[in-house]
N, C-alpha and C. Protein backbone atom coordinates (compact mmCIF):
# COMPACT_ATOMS: atom_id res chain seq x y z
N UNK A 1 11.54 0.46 -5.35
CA UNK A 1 10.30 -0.29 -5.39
C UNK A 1 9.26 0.48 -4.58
N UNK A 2 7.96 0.21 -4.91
CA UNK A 2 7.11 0.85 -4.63
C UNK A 2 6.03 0.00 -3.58
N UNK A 3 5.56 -0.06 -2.71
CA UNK A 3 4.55 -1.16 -1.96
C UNK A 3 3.11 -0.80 -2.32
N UNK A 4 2.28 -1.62 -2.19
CA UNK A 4 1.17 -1.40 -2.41
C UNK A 4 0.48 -2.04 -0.99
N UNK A 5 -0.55 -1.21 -0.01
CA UNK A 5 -1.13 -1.98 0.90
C UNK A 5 -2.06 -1.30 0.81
N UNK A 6 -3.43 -2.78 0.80
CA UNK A 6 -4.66 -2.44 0.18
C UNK A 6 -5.47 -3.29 1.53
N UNK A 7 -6.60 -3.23 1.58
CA UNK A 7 -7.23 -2.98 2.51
C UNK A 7 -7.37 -2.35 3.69
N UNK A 8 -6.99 -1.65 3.76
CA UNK A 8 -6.73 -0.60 4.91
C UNK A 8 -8.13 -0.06 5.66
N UNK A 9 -7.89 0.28 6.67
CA UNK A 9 -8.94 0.15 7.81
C UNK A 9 -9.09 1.99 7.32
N UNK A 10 -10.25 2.41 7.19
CA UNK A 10 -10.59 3.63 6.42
C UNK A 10 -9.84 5.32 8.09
N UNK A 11 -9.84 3.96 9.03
CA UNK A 11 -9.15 4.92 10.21
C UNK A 11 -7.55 5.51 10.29
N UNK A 12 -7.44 4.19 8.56
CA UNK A 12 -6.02 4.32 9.43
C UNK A 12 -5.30 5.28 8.70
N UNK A 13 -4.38 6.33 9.03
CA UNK A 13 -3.86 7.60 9.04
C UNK A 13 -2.22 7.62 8.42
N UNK A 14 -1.85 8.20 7.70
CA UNK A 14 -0.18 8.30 7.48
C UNK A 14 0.82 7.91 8.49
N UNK A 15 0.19 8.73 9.54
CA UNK A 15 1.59 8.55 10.51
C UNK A 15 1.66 6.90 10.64
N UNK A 16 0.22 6.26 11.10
CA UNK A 16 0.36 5.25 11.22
C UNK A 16 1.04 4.07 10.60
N UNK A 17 0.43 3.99 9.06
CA UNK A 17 1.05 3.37 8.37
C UNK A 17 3.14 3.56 8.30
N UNK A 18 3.39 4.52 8.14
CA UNK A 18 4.53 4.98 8.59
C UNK A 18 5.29 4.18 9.82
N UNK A 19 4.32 4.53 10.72
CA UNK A 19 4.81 3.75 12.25
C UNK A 19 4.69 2.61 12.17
N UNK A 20 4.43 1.64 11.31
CA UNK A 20 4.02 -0.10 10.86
C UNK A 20 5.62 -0.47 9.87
N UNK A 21 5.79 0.23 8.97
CA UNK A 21 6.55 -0.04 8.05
C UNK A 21 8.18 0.61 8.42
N UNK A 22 8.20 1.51 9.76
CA UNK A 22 9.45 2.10 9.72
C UNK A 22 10.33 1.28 10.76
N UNK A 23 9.66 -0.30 11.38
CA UNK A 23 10.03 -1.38 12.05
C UNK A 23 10.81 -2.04 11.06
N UNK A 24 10.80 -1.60 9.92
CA UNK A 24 11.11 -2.61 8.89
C UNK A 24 12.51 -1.69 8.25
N UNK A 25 12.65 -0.42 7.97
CA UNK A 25 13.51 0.69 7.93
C UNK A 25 13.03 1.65 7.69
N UNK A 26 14.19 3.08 7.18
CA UNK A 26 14.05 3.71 6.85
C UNK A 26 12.59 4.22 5.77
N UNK A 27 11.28 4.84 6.19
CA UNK A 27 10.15 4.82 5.09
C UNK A 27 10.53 6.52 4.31
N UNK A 28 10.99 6.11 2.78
CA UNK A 28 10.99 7.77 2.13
C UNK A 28 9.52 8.55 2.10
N UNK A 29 8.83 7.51 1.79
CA UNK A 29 7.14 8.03 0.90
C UNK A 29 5.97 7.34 1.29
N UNK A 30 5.01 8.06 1.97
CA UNK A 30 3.87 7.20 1.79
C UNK A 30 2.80 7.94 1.35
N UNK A 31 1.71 7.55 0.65
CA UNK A 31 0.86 8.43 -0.13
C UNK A 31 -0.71 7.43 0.40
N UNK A 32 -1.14 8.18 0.48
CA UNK A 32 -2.41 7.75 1.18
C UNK A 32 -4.20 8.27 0.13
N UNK A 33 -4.05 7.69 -0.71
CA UNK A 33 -4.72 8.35 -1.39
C UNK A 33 -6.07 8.87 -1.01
N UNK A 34 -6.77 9.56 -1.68
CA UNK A 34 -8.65 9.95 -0.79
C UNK A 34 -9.13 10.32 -2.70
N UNK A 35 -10.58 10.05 -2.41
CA UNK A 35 -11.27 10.15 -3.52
C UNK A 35 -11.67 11.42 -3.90
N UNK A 36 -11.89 11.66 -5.30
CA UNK A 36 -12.30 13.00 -5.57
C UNK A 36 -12.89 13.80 -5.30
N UNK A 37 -14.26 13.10 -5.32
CA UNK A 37 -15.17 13.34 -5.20
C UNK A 37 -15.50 13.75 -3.70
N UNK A 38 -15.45 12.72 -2.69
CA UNK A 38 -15.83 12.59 -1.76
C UNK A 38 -14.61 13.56 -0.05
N UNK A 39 -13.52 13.11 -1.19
CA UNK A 39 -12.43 13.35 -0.24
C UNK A 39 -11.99 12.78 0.67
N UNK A 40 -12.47 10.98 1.16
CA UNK A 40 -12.67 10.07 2.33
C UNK A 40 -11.32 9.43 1.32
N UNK A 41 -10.75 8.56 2.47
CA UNK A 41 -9.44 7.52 2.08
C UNK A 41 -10.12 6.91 1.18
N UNK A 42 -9.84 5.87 0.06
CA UNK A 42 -10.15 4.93 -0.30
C UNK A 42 -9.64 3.58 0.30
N UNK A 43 -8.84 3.41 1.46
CA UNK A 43 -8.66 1.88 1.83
C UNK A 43 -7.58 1.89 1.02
N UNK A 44 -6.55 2.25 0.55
CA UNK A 44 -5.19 1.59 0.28
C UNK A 44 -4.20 3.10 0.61
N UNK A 45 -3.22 2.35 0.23
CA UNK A 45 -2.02 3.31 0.06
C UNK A 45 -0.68 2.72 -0.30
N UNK A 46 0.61 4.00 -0.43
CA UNK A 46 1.63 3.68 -1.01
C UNK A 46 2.63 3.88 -0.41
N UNK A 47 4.06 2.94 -0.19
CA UNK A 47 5.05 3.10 0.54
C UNK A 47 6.28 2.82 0.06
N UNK A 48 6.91 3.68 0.45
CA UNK A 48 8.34 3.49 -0.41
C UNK A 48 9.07 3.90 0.58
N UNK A 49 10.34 2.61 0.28
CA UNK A 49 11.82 2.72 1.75
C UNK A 49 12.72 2.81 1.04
N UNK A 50 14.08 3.17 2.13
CA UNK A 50 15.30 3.53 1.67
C UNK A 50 15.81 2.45 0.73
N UNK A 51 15.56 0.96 1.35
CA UNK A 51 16.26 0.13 0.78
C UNK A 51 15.18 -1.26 0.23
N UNK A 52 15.62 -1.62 -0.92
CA UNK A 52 14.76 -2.48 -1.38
C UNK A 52 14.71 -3.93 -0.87
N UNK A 53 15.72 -4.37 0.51
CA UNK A 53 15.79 -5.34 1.00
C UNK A 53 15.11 -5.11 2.14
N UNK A 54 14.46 -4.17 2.65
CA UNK A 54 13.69 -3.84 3.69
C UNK A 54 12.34 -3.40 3.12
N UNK A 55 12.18 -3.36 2.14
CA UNK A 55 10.78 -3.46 1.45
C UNK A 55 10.74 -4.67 1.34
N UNK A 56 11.62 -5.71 1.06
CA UNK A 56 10.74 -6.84 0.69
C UNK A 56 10.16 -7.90 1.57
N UNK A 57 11.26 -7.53 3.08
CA UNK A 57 11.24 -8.41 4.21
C UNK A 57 9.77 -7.71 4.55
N UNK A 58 9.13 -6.64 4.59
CA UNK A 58 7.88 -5.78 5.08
C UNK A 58 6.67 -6.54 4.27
N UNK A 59 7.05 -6.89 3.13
CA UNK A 59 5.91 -7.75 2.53
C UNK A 59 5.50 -8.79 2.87
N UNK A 60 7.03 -9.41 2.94
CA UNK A 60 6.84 -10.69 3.45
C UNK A 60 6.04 -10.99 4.82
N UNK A 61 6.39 -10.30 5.87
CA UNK A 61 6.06 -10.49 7.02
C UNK A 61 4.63 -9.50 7.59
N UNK A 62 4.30 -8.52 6.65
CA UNK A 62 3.37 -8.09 6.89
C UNK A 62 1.45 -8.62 5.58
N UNK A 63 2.29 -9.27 4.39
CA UNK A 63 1.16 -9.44 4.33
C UNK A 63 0.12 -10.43 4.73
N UNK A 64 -1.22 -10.15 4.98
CA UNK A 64 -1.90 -11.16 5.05
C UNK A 64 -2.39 -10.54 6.51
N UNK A 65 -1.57 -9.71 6.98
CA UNK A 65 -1.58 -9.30 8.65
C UNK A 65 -3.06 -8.68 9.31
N UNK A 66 -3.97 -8.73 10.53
CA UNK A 66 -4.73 -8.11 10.64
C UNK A 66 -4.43 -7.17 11.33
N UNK A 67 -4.56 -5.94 10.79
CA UNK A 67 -4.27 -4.71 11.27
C UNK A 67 -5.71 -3.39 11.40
N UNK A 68 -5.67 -3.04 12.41
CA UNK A 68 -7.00 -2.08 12.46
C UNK A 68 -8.11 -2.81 12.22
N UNK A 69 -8.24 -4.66 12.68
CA UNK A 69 -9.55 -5.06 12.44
C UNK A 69 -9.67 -5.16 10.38
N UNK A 70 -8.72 -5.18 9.96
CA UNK A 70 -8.43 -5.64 8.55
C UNK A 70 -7.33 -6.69 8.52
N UNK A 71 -7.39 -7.79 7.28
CA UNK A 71 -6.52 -8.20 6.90
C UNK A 71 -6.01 -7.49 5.69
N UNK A 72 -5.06 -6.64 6.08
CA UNK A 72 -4.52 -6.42 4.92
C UNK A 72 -3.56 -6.76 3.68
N UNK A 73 -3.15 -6.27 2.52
CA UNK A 73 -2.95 -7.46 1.40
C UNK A 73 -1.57 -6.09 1.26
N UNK A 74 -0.36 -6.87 1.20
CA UNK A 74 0.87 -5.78 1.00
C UNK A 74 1.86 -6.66 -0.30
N UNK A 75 1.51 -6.18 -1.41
CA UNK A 75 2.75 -6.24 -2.34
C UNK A 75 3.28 -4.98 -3.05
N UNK A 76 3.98 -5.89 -4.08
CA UNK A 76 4.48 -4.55 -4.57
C UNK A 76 3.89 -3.83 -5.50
N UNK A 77 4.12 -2.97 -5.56
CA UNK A 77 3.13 -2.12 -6.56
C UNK A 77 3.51 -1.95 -8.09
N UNK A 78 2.56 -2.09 -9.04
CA UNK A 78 3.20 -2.29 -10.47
C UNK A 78 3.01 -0.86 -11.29
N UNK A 79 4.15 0.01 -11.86
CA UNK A 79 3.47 0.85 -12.72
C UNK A 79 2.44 0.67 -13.03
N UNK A 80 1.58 2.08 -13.77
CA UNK A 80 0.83 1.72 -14.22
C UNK A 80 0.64 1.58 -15.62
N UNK A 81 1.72 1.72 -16.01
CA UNK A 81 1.85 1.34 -17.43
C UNK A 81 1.90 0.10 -17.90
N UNK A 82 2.46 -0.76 -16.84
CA UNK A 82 1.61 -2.20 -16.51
C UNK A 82 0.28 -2.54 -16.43
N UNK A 83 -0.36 -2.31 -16.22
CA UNK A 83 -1.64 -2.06 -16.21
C UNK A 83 -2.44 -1.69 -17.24
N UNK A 84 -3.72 -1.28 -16.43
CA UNK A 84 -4.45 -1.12 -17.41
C UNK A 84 -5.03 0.68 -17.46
N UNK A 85 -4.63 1.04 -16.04
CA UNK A 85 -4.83 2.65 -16.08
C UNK A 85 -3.78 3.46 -16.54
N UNK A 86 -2.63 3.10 -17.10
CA UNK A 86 -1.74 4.02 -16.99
C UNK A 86 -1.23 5.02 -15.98
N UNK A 87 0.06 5.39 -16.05
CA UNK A 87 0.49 6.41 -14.78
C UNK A 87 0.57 6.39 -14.21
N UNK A 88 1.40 6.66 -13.20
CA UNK A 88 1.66 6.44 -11.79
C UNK A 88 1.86 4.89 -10.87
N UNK A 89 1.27 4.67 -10.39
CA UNK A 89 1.29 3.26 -9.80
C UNK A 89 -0.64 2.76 -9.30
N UNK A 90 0.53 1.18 -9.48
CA UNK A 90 -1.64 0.54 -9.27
C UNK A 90 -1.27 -1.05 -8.23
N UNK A 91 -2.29 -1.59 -8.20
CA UNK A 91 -1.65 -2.72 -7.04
C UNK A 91 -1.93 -4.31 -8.15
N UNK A 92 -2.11 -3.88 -9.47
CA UNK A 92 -1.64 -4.90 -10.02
C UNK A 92 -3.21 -4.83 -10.96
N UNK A 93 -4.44 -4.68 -10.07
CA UNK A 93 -5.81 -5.32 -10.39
C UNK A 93 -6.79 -4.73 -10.09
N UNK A 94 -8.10 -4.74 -10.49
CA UNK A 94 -9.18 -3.76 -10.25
C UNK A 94 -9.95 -4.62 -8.45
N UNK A 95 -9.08 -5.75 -8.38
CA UNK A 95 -9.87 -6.12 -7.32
C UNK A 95 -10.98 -7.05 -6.89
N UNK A 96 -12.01 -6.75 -8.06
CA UNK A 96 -13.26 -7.28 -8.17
C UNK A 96 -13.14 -8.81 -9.06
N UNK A 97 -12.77 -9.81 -8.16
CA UNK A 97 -13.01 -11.38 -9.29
C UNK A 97 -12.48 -11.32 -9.98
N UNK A 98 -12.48 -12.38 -10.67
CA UNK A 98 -11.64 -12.57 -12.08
C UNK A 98 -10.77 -13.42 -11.59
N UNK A 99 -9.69 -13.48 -12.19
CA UNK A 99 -8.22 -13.91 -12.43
C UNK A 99 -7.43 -12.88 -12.06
């Protein structure tokens, strides 16, 4: 399984996120994405652990959490073939309203 944590404080850094989620276990992957264009974080990122029962207890207990002066929003992350962008992984939604 893949995590998705989205709002992220534009300060906050790999190691960090890392150092948040490795209370929880073993972290294989985290991907921190930055924009093309600009090259600045965009405010989310991606985390993946050894075990999928320690990903889920990390959701549980971390979302909703204020971290770095954010509340941040932690589920799991859906292909994106689920979706609507295709490829890779997405956090479910464009974000903006709606349903």
């Amino acid at each position: 399984m893949t995590i998705y944590i989205g709002n992220l404080s534009f300060d906050a850094e790999r190691e960090d996120i890392i150092g948040v989620f490795s209370a929880y276990g073993e972290v294989t992957n985290c991907k921190l994405p930055l924009d093309r264009e600009t090259g600045r974080k965009r405010g989310f990122a991606f985390i993946e652990m050894l075990d999928d029962a320690q990903e889920q207890k990390a959701i549980d207990d971390l979302q909703d959490v204020e971290w770095m002066g954010r509340s941040i929003r932690v589920t799991k992350a859906l292909p994106r073939n689920q979706s609507r962008n295709g490829g890779g992984y997405s956090n479910g939604g464009s974000g903006r309203g709606g349903n």
